[in-house]
Protein backbone atom coordinates (compact mmCIF):
# COMPACT_ATOMS: atom_id res chain seq x y z
CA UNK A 1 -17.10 9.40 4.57
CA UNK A 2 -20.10 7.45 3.46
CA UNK A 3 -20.29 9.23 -0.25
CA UNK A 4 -16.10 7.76 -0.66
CA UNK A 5 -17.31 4.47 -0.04
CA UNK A 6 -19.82 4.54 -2.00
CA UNK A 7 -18.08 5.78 -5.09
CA UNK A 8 -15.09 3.18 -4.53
CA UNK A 9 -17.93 0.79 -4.69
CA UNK A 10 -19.05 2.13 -8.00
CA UNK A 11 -15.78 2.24 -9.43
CA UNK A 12 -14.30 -1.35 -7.65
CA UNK A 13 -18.44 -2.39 -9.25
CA UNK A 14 -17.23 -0.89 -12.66
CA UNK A 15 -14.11 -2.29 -13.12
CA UNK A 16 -15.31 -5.44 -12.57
CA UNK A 17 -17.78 -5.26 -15.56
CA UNK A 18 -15.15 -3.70 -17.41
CA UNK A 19 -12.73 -6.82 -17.18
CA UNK A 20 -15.27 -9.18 -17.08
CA UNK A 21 -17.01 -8.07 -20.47
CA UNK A 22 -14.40 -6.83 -22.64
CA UNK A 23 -12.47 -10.12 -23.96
CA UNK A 24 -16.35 -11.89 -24.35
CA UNK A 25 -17.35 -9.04 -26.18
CA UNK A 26 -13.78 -8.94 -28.57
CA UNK A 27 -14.37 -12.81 -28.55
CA UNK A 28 -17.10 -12.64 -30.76
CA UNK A 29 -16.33 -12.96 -34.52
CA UNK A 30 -18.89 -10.88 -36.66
CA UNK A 31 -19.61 -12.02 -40.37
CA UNK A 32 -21.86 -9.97 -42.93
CA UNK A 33 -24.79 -12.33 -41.64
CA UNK A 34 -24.15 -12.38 -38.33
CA UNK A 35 -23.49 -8.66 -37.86
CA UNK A 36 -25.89 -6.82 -35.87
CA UNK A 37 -28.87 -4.76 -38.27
CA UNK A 38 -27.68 -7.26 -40.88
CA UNK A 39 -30.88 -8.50 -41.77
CA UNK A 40 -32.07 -4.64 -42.47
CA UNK A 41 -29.27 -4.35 -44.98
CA UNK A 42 -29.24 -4.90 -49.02
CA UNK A 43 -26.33 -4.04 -49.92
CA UNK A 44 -26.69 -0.75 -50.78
CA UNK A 45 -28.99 0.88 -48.20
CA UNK A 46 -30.67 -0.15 -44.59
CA UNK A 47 -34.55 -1.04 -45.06
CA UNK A 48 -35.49 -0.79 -41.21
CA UNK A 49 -39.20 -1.26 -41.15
CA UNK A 50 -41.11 1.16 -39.38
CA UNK A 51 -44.34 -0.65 -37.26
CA UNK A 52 -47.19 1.15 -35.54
């Protein structure tokens, strides 16, 4: 019985999340510059420096 509850709590948690960040996430408007692993990017290839 305990285990069912549980995993209607995930899924009730999930949801939730779900609903929540979906429309902020399609709110966002994306531009060459503002897209992410822009500043990596030339125009012709990704330059993603490597550090130590």
């Amino acid at each position: 019985m305990r285990n069912r509850k549980q995993h209607i709590a995930i899924l009730v948690a999930v949801w939730i999340v779900c609903t929540t960040i979906g429309p902020v996430s399609s709110s966002i408007q994306y531009t060459r510059e503002t897209m992410p692993g822009a500043q990596y990017y030339d125009g012709k290839k990704l330059n993603i420096p490597i550090s130590k």
